[in-house]
N, C-alpha and C. Protein backbone atom coordinates (compact mmCIF):
# COMPACT_ATOMS: atom_id res chain seq x y z
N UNK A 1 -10.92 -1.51 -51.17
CA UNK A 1 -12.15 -1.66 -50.41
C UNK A 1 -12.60 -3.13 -50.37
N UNK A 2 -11.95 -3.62 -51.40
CA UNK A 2 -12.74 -4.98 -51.39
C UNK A 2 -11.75 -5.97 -50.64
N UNK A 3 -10.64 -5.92 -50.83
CA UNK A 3 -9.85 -5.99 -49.53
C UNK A 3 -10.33 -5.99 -48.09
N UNK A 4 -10.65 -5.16 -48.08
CA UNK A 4 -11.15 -4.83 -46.22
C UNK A 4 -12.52 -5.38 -45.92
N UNK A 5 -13.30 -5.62 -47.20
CA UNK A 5 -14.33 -6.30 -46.91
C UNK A 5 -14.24 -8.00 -46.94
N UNK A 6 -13.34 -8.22 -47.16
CA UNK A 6 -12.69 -10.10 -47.63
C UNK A 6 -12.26 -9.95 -46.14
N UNK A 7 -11.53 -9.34 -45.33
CA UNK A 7 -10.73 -9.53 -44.22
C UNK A 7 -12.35 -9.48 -43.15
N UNK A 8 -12.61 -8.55 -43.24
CA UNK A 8 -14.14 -8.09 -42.35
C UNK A 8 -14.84 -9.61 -42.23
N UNK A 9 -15.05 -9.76 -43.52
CA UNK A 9 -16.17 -11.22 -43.56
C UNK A 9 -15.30 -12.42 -42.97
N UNK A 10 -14.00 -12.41 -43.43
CA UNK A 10 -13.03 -14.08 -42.77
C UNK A 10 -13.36 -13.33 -41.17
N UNK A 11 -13.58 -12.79 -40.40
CA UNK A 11 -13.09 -12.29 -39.15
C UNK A 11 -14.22 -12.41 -38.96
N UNK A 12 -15.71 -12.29 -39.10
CA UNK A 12 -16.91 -12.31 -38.74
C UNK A 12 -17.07 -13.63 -38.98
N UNK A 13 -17.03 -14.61 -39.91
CA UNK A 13 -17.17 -15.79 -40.10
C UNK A 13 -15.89 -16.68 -38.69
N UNK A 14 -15.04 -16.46 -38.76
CA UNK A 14 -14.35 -16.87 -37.45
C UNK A 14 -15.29 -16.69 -36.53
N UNK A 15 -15.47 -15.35 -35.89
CA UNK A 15 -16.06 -14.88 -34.47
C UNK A 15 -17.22 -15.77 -34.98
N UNK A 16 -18.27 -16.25 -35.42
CA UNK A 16 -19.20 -16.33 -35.37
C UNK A 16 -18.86 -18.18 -35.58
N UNK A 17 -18.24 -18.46 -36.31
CA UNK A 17 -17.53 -20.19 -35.60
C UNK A 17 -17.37 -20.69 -34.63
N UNK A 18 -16.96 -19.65 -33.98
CA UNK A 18 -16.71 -20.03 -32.52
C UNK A 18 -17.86 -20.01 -31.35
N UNK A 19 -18.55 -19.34 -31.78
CA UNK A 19 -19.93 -18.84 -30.87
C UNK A 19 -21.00 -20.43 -30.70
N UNK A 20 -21.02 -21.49 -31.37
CA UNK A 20 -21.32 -22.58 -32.22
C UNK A 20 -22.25 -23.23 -30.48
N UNK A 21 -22.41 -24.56 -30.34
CA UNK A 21 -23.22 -24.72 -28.93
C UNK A 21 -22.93 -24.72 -27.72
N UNK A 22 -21.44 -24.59 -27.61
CA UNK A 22 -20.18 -24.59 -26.52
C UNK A 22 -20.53 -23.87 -25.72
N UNK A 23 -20.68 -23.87 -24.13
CA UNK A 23 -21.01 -23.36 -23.27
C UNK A 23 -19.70 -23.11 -22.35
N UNK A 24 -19.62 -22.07 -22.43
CA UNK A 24 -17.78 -21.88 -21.41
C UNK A 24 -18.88 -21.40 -20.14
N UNK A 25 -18.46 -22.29 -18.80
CA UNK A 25 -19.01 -21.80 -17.59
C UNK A 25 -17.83 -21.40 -16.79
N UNK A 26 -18.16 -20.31 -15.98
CA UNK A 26 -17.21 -19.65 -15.13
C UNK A 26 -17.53 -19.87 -13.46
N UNK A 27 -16.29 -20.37 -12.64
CA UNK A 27 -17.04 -20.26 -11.84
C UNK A 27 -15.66 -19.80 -10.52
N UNK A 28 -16.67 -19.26 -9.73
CA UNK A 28 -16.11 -18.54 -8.51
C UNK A 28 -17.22 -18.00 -7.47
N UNK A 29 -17.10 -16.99 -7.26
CA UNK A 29 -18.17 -16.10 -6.28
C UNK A 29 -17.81 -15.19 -6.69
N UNK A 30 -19.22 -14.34 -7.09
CA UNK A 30 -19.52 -13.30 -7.20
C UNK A 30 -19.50 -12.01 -6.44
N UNK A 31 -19.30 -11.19 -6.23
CA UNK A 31 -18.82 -10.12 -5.17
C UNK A 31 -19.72 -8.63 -5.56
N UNK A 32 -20.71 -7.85 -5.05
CA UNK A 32 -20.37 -6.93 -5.35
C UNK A 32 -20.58 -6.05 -4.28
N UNK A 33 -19.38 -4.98 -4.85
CA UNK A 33 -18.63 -3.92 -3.30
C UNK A 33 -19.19 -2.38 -3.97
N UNK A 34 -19.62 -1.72 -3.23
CA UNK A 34 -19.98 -0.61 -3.29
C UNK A 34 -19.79 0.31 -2.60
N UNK A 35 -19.07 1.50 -2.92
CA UNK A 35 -18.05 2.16 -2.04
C UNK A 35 -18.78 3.79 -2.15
N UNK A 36 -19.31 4.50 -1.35
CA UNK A 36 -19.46 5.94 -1.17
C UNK A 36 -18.15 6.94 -1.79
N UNK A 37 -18.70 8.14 -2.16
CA UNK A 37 -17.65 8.68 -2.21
C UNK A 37 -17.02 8.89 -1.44
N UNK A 38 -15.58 9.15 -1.73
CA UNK A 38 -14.87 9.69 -0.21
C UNK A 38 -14.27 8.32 0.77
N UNK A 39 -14.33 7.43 0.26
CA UNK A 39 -14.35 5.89 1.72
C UNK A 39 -12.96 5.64 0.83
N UNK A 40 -12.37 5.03 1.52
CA UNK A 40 -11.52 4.65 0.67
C UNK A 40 -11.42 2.98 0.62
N UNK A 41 -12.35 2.42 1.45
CA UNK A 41 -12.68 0.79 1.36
C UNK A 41 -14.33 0.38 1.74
N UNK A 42 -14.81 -0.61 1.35
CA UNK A 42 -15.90 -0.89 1.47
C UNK A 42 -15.90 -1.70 2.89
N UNK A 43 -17.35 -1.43 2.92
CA UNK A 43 -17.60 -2.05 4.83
C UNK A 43 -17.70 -3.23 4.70
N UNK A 44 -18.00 -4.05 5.65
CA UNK A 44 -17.67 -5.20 5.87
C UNK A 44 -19.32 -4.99 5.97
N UNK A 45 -19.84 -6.28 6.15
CA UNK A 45 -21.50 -6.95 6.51
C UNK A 45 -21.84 -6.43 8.01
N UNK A 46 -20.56 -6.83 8.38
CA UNK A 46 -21.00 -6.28 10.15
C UNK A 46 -20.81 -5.30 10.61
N UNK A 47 -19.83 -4.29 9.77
CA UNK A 47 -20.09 -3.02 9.98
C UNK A 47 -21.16 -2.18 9.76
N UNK A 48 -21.71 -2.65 8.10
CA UNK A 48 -22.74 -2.22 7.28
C UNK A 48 -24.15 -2.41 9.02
N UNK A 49 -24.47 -3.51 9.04
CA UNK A 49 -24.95 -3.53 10.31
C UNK A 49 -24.85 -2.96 11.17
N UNK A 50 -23.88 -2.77 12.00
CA UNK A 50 -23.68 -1.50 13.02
C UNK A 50 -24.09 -0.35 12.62
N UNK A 51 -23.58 0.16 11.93
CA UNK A 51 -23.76 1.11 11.07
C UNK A 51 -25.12 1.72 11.26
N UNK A 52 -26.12 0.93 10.69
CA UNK A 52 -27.69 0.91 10.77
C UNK A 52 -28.39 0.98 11.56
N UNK A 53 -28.19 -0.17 12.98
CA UNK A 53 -27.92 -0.12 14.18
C UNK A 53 -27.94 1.07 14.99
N UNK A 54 -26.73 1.20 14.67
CA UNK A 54 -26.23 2.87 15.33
C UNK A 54 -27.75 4.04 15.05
N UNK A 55 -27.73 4.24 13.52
CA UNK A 55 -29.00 4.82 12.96
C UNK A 55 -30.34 4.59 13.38
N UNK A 56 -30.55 3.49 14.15
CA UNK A 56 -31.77 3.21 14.62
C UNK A 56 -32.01 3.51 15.70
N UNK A 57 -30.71 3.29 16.54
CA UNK A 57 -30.60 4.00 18.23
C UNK A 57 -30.91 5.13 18.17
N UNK A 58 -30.02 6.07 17.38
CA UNK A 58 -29.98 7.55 17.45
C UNK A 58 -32.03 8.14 17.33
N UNK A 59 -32.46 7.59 16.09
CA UNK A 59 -33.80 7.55 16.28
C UNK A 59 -34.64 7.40 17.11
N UNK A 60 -34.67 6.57 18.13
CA UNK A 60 -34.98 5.88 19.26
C UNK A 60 -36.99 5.45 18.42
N UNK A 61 -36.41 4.64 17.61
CA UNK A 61 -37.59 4.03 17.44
C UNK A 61 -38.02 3.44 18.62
N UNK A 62 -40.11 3.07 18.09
CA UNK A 62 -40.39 2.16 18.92
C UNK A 62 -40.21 0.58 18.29
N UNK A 63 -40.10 -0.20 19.53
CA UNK A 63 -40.20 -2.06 18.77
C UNK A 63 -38.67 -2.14 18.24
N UNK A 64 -39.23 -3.48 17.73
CA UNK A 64 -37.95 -3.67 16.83
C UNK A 64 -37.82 -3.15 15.68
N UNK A 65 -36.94 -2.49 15.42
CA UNK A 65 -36.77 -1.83 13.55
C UNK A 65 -36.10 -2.24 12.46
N UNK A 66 -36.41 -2.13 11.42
CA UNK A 66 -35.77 -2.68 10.42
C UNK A 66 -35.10 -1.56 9.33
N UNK A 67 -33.44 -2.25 9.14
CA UNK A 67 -32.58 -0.64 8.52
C UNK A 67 -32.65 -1.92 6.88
N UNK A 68 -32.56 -0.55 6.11
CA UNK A 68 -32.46 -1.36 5.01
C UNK A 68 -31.54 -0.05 4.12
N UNK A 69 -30.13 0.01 3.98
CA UNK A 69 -29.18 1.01 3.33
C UNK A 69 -29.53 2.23 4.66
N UNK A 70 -29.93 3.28 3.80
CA UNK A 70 -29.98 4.40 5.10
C UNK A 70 -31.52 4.48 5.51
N UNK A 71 -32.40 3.52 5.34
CA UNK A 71 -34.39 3.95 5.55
C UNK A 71 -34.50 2.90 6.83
N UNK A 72 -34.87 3.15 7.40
CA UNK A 72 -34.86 2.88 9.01
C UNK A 72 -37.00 2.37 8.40
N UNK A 73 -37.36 1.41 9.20
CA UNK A 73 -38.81 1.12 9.13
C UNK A 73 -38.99 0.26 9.83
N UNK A 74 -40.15 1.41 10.57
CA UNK A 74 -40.52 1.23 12.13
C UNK A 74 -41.86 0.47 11.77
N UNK A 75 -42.39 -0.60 12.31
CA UNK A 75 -43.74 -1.06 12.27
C UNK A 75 -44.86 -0.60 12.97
N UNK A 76 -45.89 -0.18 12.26
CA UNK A 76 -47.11 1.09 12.96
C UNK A 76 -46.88 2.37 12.28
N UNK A 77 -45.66 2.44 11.79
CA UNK A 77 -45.18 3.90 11.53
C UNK A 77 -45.64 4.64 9.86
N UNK A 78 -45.89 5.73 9.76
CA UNK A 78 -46.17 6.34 8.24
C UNK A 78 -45.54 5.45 7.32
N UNK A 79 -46.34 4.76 6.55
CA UNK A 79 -45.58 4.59 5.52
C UNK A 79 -44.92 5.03 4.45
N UNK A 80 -45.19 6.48 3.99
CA UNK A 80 -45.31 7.40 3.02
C UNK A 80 -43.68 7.82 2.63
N UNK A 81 -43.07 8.06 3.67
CA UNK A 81 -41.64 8.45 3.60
C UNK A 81 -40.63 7.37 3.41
N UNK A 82 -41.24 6.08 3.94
CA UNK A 82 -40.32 4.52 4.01
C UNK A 82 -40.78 4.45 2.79
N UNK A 83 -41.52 4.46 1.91
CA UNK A 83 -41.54 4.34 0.54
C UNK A 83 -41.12 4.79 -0.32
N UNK A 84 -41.03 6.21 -0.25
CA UNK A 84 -40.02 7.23 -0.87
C UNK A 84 -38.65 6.47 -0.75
N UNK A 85 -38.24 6.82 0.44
CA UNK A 85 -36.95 6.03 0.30
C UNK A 85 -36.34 4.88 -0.07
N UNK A 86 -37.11 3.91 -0.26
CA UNK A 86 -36.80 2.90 -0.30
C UNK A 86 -36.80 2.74 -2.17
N UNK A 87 -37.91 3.47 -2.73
CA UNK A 87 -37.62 4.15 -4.29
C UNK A 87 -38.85 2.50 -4.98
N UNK A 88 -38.60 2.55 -6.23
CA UNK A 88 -39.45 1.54 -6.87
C UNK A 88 -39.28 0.34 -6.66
N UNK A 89 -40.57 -0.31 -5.97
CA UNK A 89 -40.57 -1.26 -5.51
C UNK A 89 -40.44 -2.73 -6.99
N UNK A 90 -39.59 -3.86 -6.76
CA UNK A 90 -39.40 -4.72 -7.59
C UNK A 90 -41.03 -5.12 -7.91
N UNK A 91 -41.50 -5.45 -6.84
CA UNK A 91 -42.96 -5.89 -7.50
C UNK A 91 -44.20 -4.62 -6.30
N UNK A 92 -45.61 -5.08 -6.77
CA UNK A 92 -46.64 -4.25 -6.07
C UNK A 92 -47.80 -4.99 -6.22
N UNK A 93 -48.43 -4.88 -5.29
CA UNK A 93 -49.92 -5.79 -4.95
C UNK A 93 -50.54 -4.86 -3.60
N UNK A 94 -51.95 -4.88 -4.36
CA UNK A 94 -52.93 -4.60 -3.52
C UNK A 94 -54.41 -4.87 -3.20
N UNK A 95 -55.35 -4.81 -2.52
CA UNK A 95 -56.15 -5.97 -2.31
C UNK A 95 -57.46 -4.85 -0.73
N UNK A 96 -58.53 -5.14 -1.09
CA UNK A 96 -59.43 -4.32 -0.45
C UNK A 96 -58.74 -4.98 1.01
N UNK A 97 -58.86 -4.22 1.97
CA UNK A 97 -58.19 -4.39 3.55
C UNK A 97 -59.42 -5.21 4.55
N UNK A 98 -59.00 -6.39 4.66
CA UNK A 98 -60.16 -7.02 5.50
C UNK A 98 -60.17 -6.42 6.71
N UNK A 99 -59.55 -5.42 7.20
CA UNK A 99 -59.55 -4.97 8.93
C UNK A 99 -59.80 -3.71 8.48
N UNK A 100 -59.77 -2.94 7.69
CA UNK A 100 -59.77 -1.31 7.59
C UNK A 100 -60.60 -1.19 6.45
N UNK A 101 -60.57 0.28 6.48
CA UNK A 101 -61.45 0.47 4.68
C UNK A 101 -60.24 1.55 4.68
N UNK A 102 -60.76 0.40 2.76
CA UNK A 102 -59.38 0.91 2.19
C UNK A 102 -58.39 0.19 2.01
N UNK A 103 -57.51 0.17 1.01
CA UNK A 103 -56.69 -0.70 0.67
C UNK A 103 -55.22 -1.58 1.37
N UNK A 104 -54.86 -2.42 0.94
CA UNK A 104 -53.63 -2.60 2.41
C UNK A 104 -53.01 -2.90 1.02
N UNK A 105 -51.82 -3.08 0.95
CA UNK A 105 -50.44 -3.04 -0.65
C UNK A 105 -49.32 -3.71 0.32
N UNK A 106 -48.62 -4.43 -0.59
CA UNK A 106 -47.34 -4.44 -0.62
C UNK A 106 -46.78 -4.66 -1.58
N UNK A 107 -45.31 -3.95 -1.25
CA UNK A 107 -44.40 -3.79 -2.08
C UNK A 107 -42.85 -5.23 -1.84
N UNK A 108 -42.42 -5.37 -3.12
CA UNK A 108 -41.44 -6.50 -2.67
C UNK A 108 -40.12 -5.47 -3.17
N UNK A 109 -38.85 -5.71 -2.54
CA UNK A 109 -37.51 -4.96 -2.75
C UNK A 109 -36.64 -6.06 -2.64
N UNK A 110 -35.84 -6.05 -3.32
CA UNK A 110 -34.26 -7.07 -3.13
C UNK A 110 -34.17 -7.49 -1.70
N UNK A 111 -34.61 -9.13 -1.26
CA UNK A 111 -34.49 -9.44 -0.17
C UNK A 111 -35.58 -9.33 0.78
N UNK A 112 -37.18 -8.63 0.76
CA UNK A 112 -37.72 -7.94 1.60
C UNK A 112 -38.97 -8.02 0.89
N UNK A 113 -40.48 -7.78 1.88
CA UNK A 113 -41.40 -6.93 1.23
C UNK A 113 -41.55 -6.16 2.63
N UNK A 114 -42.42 -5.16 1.95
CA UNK A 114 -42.46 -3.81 3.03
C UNK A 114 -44.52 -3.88 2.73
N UNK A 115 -45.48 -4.41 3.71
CA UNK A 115 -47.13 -4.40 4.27
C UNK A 115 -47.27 -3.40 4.51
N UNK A 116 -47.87 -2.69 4.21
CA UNK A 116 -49.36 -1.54 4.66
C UNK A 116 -50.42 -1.63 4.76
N UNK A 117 -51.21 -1.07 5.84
CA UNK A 117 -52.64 -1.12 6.30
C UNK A 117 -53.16 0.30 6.01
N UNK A 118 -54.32 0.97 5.72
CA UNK A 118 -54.95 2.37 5.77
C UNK A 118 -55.75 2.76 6.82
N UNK A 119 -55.24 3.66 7.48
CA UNK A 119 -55.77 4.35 8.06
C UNK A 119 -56.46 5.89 7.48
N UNK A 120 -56.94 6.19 8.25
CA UNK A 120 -57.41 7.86 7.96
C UNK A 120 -56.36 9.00 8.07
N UNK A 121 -55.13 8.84 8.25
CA UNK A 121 -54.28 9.60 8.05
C UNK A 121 -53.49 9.52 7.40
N UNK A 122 -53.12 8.21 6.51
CA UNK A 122 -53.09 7.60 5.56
C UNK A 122 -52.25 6.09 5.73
N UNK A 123 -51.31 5.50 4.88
CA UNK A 123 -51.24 4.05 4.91
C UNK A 123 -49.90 3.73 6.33
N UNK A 124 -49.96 2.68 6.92
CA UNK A 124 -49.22 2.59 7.68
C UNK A 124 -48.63 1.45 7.31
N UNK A 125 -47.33 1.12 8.34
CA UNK A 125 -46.34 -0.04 8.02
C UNK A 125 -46.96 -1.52 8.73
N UNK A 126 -47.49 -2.32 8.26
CA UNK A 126 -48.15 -3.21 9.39
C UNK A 126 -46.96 -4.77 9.25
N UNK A 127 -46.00 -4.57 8.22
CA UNK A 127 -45.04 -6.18 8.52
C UNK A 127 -44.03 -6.04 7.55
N UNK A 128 -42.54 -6.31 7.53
CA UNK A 128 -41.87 -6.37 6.96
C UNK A 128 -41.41 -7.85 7.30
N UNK A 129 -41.27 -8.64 6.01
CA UNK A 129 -41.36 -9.89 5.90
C UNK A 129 -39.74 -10.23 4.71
N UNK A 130 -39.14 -10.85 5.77
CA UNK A 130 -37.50 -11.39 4.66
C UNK A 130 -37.92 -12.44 3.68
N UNK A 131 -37.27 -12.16 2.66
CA UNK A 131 -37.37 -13.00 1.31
C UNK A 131 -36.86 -14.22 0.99
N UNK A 132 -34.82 -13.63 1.64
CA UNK A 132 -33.67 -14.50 1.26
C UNK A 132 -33.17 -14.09 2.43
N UNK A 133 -31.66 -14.57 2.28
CA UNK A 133 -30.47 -14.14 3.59
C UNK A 133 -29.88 -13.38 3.01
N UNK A 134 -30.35 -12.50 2.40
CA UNK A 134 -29.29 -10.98 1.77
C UNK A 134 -29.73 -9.90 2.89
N UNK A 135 -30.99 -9.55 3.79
CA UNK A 135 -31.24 -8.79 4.77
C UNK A 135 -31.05 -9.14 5.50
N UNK A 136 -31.24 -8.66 6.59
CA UNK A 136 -30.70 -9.08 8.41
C UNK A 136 -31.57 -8.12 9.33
N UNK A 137 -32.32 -8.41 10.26
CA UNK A 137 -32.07 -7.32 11.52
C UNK A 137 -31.03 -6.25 11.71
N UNK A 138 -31.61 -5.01 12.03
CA UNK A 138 -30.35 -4.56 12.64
C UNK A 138 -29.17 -5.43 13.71
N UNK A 139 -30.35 -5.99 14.35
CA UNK A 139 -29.39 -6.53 15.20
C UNK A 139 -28.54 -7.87 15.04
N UNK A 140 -28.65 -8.01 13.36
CA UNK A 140 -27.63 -9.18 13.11
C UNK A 140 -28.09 -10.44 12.61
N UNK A 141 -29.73 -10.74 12.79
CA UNK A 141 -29.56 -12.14 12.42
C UNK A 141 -31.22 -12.12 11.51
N UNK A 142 -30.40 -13.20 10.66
CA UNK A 142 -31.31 -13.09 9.39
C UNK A 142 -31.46 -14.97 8.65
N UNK A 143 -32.51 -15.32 8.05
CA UNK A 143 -32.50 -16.53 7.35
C UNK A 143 -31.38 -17.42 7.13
N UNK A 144 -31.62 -18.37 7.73
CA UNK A 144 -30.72 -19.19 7.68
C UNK A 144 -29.08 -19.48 9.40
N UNK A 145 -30.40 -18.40 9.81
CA UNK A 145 -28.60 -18.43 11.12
C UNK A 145 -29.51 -19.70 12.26
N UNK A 146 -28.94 -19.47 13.27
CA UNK A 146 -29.11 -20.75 14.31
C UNK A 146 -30.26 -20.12 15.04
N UNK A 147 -30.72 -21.10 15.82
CA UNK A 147 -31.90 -20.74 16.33
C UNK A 147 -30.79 -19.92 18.33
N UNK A 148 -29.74 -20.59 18.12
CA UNK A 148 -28.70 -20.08 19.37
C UNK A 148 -28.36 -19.00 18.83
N UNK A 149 -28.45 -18.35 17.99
CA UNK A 149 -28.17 -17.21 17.32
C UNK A 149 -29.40 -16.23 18.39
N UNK A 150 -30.54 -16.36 17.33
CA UNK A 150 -31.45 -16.15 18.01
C UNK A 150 -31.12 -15.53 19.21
N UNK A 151 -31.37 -16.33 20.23
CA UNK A 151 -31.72 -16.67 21.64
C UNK A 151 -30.55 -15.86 22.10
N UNK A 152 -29.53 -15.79 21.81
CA UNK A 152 -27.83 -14.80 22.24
C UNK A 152 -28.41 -13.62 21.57
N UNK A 153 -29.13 -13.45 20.76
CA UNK A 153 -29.51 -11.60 20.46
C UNK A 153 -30.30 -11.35 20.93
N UNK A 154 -31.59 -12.06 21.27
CA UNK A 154 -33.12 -11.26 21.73
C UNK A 154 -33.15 -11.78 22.97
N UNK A 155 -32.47 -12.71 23.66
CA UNK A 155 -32.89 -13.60 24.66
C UNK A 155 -33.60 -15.04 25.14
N UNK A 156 -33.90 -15.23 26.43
CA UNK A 156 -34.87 -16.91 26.29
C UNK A 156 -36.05 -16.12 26.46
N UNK A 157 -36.81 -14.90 26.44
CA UNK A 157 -38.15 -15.20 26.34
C UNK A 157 -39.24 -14.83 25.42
N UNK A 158 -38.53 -15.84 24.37
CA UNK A 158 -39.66 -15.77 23.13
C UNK A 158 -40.70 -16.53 23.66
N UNK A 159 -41.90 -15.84 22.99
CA UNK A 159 -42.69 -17.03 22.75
C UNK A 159 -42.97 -17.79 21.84
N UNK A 160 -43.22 -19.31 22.38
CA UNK A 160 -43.33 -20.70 20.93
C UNK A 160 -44.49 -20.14 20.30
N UNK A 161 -45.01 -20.03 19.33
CA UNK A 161 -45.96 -20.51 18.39
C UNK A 161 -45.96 -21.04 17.54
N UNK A 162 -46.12 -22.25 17.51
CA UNK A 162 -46.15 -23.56 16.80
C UNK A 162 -45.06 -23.26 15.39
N UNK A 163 -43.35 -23.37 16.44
CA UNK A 163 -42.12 -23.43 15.83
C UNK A 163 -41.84 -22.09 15.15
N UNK A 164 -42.53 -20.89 15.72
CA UNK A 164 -42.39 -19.55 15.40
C UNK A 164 -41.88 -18.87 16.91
N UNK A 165 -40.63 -17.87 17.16
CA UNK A 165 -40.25 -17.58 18.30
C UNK A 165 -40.78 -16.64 18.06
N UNK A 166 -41.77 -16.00 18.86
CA UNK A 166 -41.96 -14.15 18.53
C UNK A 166 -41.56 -14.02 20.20
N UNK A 167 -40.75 -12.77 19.95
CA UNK A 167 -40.72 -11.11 20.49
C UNK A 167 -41.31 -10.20 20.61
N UNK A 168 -42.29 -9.45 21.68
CA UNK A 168 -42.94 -8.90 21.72
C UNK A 168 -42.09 -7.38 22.99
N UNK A 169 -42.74 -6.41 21.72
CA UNK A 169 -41.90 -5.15 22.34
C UNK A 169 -42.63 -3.98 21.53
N UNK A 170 -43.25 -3.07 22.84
CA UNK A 170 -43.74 -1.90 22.33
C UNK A 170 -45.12 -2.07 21.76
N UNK A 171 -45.81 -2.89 21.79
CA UNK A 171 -46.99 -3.25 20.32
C UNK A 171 -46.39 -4.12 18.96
N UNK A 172 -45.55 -4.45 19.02
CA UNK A 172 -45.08 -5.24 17.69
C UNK A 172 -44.35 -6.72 18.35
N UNK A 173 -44.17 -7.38 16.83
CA UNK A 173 -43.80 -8.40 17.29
C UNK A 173 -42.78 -8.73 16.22
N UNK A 174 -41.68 -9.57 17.26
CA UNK A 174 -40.42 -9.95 15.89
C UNK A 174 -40.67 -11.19 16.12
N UNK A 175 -40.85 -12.06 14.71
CA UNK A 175 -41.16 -13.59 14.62
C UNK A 175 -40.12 -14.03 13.74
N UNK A 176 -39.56 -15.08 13.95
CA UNK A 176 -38.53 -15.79 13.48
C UNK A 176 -39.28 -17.43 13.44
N UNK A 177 -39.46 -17.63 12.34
CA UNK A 177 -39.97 -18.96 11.40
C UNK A 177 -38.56 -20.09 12.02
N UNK A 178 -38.70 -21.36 12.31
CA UNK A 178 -37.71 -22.53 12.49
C UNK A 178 -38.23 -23.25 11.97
N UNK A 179 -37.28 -23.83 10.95
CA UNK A 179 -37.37 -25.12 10.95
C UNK A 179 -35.85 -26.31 11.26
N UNK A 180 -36.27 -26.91 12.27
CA UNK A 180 -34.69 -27.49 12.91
C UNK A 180 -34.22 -26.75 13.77
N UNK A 181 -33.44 -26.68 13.41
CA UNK A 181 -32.49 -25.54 14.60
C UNK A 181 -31.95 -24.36 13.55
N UNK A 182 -32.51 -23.99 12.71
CA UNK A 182 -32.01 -22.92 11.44
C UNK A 182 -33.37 -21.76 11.49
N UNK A 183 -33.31 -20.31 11.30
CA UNK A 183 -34.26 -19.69 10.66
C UNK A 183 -34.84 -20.01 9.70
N UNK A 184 -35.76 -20.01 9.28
CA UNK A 184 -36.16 -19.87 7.86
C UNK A 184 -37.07 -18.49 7.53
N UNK A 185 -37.25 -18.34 8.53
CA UNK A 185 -38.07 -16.64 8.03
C UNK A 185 -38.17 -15.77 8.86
N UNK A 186 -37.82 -14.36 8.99
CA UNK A 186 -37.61 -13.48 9.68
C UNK A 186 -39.20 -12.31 9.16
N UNK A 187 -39.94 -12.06 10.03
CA UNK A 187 -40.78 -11.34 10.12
C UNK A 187 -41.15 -10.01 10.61
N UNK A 188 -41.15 -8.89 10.68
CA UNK A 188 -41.51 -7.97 11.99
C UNK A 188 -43.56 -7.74 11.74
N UNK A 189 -44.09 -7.76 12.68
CA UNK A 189 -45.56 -7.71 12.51
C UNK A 189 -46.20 -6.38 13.42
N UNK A 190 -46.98 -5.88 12.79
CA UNK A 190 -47.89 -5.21 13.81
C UNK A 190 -48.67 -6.03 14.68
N UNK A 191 -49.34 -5.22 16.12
CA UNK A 191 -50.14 -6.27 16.39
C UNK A 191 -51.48 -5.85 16.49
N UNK A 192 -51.59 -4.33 15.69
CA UNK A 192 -53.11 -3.85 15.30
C UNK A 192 -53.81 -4.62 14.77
N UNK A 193 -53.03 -5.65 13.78
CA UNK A 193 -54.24 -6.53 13.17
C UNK A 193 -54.39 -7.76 13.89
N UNK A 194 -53.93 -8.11 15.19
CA UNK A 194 -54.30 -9.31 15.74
C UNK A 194 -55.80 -9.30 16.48
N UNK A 195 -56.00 -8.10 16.50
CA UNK A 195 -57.63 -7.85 17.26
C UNK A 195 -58.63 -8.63 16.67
């Protein structure tokens, strides 16, 4: 026994020599692939997109919509079920509603926050606002792409607001933040609260 405890301690005293202020850095890119059951390969970004796309047509939302995995969120629309789905939000904030009575919240998710306003039937979706370039539009373009990006998906008739292109469709509005010729922020807005 005392044997195995002499070998135990030289072997813990090693491992633990080595551990000392040395920083081993690794480097590459990080990847991660996530595969359904049943697939036998993971989608690509632009499929994953289509994909969503597709899901949003079939819906025939109004405006522009935003897919995020399989939760489709329409702006104006119940919020109650886009929350469910979308499951526990990374962060939460809420704050008495300067346009309504009653509270307006948002929630932040990997990449995203998801705005609500209250109504009397209960909270609605009033802006989904991008974080990083890990989300996208369904229709493809997200932080950081070209402002010709842009303009080849939605068209020439945005309107300027002071270096903001919005899209206006249905009652909502899709705003895309520039700075240069790059996105920097992708928005969808209600336009209940512009009154």
């Amino acid at each position: 026994m005392k044997g195995r405890l002499a070998v135990i301690g030289v072997g813990l005293a090693v491992l633990l020599a080595g551990c000392g202020n040395s920083t081993n850095v690794i480097e590459g890119e990080v990847k991660t692939i996530s595969t359904a059951a049943g697939e036998d390969s993971p989608q690509t970004g632009e499929e994953k997109q289509q994909e969503q796309k597709t899901k949003a047509e079939k819906k025939e939302e109004k405006g522009y919509v935003f897919c995020y995995n399989d939760t489709v969120i329409e702006i104006d629309a119940s919020s109650a079920s886009v929350i469910e789905q979308l499951g526990e939000a990374n962060s939460y904030f809420e704050a008495p509603s300067c346009a309504f009575e009653g509270i307006d919240k948002m929630y932040t998710y990997n990449g995203f926050e998801v705005d609500t306003y209250p109504l009397e039937d209960g909270d609605h979706i009033s802006a989904v606002i991008f974080k990083d370039d890990t989300v996208a539009t369904a229709e493809g373009v997200g932080i950081g792409d070209s402002v010709d990006k842009v303009i080849e998906t939605y068209g020439e008739d945005a309107v300027d607001e002071s270096g903001m292109m919005v899209y206006d469709k249905d009652g909502m509005r899709l705003c895309f933040i520039v700075e240069g010729e790059r996105v920097i922020s992708v928005e969808y807005r209600s336009t209940v609260l512009d009154a």
